[in-house]
N, C-alpha and C. Protein backbone atom coordinates (compact mmCIF):
# COMPACT_ATOMS: atom_id res chain seq x y z
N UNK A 1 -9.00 77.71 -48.79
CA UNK A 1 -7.66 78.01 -49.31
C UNK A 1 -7.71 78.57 -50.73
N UNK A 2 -8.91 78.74 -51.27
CA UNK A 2 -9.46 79.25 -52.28
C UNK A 2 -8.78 78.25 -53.60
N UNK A 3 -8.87 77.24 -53.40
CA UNK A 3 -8.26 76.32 -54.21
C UNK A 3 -10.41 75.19 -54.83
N UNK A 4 -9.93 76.00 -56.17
CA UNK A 4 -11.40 75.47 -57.02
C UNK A 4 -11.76 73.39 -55.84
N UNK A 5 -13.03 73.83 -55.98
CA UNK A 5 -13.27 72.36 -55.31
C UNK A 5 -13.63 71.41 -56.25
N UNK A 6 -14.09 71.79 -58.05
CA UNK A 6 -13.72 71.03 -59.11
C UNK A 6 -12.42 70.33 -58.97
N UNK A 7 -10.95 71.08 -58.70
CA UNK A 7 -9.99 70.79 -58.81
C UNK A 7 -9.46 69.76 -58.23
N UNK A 8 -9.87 70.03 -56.67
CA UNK A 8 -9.56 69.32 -55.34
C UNK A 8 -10.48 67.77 -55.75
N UNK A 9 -11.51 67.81 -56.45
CA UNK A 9 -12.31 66.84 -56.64
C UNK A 9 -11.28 65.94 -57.89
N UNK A 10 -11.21 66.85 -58.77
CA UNK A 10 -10.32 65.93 -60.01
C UNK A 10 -9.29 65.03 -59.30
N UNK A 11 -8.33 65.74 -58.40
CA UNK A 11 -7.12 65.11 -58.06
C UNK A 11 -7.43 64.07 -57.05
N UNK A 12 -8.42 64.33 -56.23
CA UNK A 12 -8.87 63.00 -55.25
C UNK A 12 -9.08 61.63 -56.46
N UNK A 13 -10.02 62.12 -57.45
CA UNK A 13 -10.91 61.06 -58.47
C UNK A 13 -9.04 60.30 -58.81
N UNK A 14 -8.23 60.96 -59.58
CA UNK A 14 -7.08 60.33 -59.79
C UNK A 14 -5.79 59.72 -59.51
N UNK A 15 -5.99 60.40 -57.77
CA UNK A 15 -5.05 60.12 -57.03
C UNK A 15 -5.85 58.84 -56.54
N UNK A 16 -6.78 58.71 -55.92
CA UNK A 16 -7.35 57.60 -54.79
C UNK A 16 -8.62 56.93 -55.86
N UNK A 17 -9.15 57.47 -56.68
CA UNK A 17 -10.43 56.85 -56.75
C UNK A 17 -11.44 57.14 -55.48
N UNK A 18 -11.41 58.32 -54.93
CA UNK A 18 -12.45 58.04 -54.13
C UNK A 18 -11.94 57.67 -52.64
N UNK A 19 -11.59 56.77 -52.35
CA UNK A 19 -11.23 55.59 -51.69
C UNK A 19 -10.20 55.78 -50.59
N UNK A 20 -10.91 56.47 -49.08
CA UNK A 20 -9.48 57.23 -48.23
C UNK A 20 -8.53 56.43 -47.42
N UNK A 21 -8.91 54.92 -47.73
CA UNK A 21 -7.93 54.28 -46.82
C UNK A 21 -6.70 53.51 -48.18
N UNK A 22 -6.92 54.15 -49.44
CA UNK A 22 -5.83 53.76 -50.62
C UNK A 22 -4.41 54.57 -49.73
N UNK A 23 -3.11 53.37 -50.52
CA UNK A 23 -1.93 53.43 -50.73
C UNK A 23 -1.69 53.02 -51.23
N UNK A 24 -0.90 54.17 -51.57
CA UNK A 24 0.06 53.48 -53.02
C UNK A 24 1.77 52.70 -52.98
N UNK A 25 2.38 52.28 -53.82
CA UNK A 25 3.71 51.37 -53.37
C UNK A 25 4.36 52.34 -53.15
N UNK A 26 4.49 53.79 -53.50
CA UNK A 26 5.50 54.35 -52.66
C UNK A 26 5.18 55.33 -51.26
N UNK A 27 4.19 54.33 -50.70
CA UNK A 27 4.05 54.91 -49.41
C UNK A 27 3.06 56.23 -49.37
N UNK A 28 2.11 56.73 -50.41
CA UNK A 28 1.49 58.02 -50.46
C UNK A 28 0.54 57.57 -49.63
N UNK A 29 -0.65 58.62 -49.18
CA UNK A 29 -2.25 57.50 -48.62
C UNK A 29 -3.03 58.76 -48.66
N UNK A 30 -4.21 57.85 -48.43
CA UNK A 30 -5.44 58.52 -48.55
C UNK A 30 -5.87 59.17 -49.67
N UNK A 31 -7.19 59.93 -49.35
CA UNK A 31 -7.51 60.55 -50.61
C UNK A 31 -6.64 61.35 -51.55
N UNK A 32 -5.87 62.30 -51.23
CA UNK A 32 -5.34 63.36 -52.13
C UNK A 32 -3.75 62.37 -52.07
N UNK A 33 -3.10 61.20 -51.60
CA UNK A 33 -1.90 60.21 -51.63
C UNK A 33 -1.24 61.67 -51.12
N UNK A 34 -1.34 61.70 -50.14
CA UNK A 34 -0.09 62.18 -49.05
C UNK A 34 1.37 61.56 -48.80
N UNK A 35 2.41 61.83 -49.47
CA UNK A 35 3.22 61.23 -48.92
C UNK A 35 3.89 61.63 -47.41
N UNK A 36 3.75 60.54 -46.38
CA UNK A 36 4.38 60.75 -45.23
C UNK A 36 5.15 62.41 -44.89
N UNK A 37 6.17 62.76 -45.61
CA UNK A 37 6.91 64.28 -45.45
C UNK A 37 5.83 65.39 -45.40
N UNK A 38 5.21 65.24 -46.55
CA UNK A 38 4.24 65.80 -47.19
C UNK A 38 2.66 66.17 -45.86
N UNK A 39 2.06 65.23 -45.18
CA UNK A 39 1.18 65.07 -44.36
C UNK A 39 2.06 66.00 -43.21
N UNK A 40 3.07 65.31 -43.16
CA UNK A 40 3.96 66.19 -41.41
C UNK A 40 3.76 67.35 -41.94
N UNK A 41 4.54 67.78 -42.75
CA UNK A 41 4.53 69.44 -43.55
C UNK A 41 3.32 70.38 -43.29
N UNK A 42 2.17 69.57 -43.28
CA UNK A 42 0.77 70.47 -43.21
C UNK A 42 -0.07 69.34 -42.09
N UNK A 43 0.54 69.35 -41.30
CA UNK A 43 -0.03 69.12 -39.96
C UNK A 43 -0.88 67.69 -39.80
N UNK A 44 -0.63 66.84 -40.94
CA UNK A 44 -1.40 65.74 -41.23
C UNK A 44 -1.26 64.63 -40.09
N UNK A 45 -2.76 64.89 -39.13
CA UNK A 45 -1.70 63.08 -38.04
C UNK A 45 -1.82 62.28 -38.60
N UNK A 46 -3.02 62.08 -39.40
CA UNK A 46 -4.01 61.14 -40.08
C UNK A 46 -4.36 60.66 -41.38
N UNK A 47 -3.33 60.51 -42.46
CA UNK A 47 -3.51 60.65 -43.50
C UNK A 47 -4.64 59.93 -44.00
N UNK A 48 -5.13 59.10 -43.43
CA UNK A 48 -6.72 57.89 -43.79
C UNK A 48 -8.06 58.74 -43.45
N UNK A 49 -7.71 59.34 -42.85
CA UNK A 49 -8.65 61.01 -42.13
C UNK A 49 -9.29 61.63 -43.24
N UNK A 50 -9.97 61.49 -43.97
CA UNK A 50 -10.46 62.31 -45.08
C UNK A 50 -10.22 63.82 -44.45
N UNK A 51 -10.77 64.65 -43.83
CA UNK A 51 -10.92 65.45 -43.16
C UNK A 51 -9.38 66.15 -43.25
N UNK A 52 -8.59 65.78 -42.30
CA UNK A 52 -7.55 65.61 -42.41
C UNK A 52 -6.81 65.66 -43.99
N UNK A 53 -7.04 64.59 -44.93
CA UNK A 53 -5.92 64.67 -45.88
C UNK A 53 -6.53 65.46 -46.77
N UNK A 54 -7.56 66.09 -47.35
CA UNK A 54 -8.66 66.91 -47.94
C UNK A 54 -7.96 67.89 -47.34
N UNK A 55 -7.47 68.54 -46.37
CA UNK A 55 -7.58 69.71 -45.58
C UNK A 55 -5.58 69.97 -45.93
N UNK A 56 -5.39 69.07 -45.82
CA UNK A 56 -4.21 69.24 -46.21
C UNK A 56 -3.32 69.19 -47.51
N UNK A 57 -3.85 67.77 -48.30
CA UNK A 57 -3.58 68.39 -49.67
C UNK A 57 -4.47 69.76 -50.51
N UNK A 58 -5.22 70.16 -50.09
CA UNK A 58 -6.02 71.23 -50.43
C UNK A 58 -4.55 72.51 -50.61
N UNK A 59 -4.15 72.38 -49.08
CA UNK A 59 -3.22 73.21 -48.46
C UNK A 59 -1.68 73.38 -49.52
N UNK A 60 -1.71 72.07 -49.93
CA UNK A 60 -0.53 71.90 -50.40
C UNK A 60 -0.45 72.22 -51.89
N UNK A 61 -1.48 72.15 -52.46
CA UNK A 61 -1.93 72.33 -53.91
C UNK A 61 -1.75 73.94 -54.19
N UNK A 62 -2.48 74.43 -53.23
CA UNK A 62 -2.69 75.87 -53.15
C UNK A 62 -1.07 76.56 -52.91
N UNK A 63 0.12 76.17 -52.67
CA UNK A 63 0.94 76.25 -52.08
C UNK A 63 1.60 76.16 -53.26
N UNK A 64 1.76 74.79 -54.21
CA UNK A 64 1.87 74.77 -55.44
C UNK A 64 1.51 75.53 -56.58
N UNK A 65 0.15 75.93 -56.55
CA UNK A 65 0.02 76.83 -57.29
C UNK A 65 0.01 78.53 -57.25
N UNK A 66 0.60 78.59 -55.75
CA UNK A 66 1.04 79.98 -55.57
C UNK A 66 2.86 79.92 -56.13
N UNK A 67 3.23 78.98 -55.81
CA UNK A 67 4.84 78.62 -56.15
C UNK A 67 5.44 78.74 -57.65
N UNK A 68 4.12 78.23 -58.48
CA UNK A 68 4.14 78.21 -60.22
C UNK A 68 3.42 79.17 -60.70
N UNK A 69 2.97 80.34 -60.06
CA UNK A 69 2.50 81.17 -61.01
C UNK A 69 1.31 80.90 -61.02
N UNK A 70 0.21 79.99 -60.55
CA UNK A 70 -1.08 79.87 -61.18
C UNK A 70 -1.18 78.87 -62.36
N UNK A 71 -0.01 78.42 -62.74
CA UNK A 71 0.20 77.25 -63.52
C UNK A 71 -0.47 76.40 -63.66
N UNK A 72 -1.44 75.62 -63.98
CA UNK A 72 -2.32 74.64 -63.18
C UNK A 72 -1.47 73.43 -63.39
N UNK A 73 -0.98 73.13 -64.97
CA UNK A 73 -0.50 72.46 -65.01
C UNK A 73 0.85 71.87 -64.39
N UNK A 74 2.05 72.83 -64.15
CA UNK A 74 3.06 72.58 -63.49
C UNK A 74 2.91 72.32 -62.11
N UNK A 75 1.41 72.74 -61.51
CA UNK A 75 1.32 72.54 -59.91
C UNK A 75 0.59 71.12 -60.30
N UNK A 76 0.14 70.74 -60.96
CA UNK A 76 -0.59 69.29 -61.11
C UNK A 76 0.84 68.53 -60.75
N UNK A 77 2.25 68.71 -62.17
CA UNK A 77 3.34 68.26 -61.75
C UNK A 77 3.86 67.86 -61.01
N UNK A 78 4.06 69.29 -59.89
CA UNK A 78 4.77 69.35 -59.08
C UNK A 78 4.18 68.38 -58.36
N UNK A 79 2.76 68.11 -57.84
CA UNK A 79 1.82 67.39 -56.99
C UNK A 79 2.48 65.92 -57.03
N UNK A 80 2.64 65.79 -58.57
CA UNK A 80 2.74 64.27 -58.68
C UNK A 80 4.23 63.85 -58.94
N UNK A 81 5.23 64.34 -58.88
CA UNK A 81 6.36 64.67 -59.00
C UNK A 81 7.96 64.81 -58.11
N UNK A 82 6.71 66.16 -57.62
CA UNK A 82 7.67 67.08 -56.20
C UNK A 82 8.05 68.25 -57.25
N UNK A 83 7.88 69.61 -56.38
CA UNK A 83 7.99 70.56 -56.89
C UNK A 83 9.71 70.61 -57.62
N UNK A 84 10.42 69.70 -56.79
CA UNK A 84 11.64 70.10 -57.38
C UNK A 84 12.18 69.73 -58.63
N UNK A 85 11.11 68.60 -58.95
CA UNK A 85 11.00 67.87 -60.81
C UNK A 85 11.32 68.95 -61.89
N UNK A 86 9.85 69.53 -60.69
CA UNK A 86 9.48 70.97 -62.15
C UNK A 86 10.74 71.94 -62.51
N UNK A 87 10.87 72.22 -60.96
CA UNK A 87 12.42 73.23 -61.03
C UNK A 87 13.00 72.54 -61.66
N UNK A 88 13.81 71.23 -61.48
CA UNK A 88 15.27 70.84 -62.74
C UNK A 88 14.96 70.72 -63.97
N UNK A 89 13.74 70.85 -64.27
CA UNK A 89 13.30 71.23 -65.64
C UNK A 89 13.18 72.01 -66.36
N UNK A 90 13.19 73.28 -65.81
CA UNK A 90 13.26 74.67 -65.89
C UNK A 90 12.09 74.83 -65.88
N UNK A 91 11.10 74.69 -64.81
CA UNK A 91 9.38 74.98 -64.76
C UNK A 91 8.84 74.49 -65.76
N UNK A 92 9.18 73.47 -66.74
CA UNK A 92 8.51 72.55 -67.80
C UNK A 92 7.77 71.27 -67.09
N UNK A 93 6.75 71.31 -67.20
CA UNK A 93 6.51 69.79 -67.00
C UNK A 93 7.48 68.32 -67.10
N UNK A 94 7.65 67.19 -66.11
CA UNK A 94 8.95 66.82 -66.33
C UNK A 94 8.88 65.66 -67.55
N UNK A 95 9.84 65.06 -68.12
CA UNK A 95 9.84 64.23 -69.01
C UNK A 95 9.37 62.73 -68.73
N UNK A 96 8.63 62.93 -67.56
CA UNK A 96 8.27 61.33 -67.19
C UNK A 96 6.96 61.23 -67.88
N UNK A 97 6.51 59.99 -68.53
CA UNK A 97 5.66 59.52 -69.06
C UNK A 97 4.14 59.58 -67.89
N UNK A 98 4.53 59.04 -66.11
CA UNK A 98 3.38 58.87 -65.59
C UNK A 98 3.41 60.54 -65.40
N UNK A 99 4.45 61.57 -64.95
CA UNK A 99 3.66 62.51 -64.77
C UNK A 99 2.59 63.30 -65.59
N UNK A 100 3.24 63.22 -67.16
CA UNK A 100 2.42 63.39 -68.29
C UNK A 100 1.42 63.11 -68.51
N UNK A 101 0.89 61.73 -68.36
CA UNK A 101 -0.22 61.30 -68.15
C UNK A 101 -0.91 61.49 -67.20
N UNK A 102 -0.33 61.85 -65.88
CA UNK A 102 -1.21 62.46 -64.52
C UNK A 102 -1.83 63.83 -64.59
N UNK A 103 -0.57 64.17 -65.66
CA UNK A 103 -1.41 66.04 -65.67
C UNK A 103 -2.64 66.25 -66.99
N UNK A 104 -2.35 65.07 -67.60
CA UNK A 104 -3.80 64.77 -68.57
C UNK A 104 -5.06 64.56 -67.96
N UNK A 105 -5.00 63.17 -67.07
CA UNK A 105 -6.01 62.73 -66.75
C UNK A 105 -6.40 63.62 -65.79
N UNK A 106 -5.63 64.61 -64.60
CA UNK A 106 -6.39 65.22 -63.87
C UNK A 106 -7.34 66.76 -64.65
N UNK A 107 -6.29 66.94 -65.59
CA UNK A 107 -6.91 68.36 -66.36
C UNK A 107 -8.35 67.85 -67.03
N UNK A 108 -8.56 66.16 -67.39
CA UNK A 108 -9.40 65.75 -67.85
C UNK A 108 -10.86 65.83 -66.94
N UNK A 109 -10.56 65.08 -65.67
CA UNK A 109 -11.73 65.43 -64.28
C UNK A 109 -11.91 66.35 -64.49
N UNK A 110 -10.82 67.61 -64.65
CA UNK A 110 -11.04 68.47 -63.98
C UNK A 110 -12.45 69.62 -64.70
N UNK A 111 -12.00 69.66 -65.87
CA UNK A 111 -13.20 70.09 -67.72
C UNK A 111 -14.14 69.08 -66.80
N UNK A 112 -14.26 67.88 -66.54
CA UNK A 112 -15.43 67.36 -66.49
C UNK A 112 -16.69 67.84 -65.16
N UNK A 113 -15.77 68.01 -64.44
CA UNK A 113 -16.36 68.78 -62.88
C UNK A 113 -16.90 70.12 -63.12
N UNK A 114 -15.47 70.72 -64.06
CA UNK A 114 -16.70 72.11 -64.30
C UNK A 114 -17.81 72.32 -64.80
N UNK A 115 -17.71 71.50 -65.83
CA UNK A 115 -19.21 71.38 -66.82
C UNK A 115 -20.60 70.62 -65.82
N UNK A 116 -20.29 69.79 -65.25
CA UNK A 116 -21.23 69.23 -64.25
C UNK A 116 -21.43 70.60 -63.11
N UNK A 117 -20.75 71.28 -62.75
CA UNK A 117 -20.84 72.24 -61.93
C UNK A 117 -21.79 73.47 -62.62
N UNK A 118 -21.62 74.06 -63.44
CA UNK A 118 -22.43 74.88 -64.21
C UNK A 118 -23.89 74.34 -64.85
């Protein structure tokens, strides 16, 4: 989906830890925290499916960041958010403290994956 696999790696490390049978309290799962809508949307039966939720938040990211321009950051947002955060914001990152901190720590993996990659 031509979506960097540094990237796809950062957001697994911060969404799940790793860890494909995680959920979270509002119902997300697996590696990339699929929420339920989100998994149906891109064909997900299986969200505990690595295979499966890898294949689909991959899908969805890429989708995001065709939606923002290439944004990395506002598609990190949107990821953790819902794209429609970003919109009532006027494509700003939104004023929530965890998303703020989500689009840190993943931009943080993310510098770290590349440098290990090169």
């Amino acid at each position: 989906y031509s979506v960097d696999a540094a990237l796809v790696k950062a957001v697994v490390h911060t969404e799940s830890s790793f860890n494909p049978q995680d959920k979270s309290r509002a119902g997300a799962q697996g590696l990339m925290q699929l929420m339920p809508g989100t998994a149906s949307r891109y064909g997900v039966n299986d969200a505990y499916d690595p295979h499966q939720n890898l294949d689909g938040g991959a899908r969805y990211l890429k989708d995001l960041l065709t939606m923002f321009k290439y944004d990395l950051k506002l598609a990190l947002a949107a990821y953790n958010a819902g794209e429609n955060a970003v919109k009532k914001y006027g494509n700003e990152i939104p004023p929530y403290p965890e998303t703020q901190k989500y689009v840190q720590k993943v931009m943080g993996y993310y510098r770290k994956n590349m440098l290990a990659m090169n």
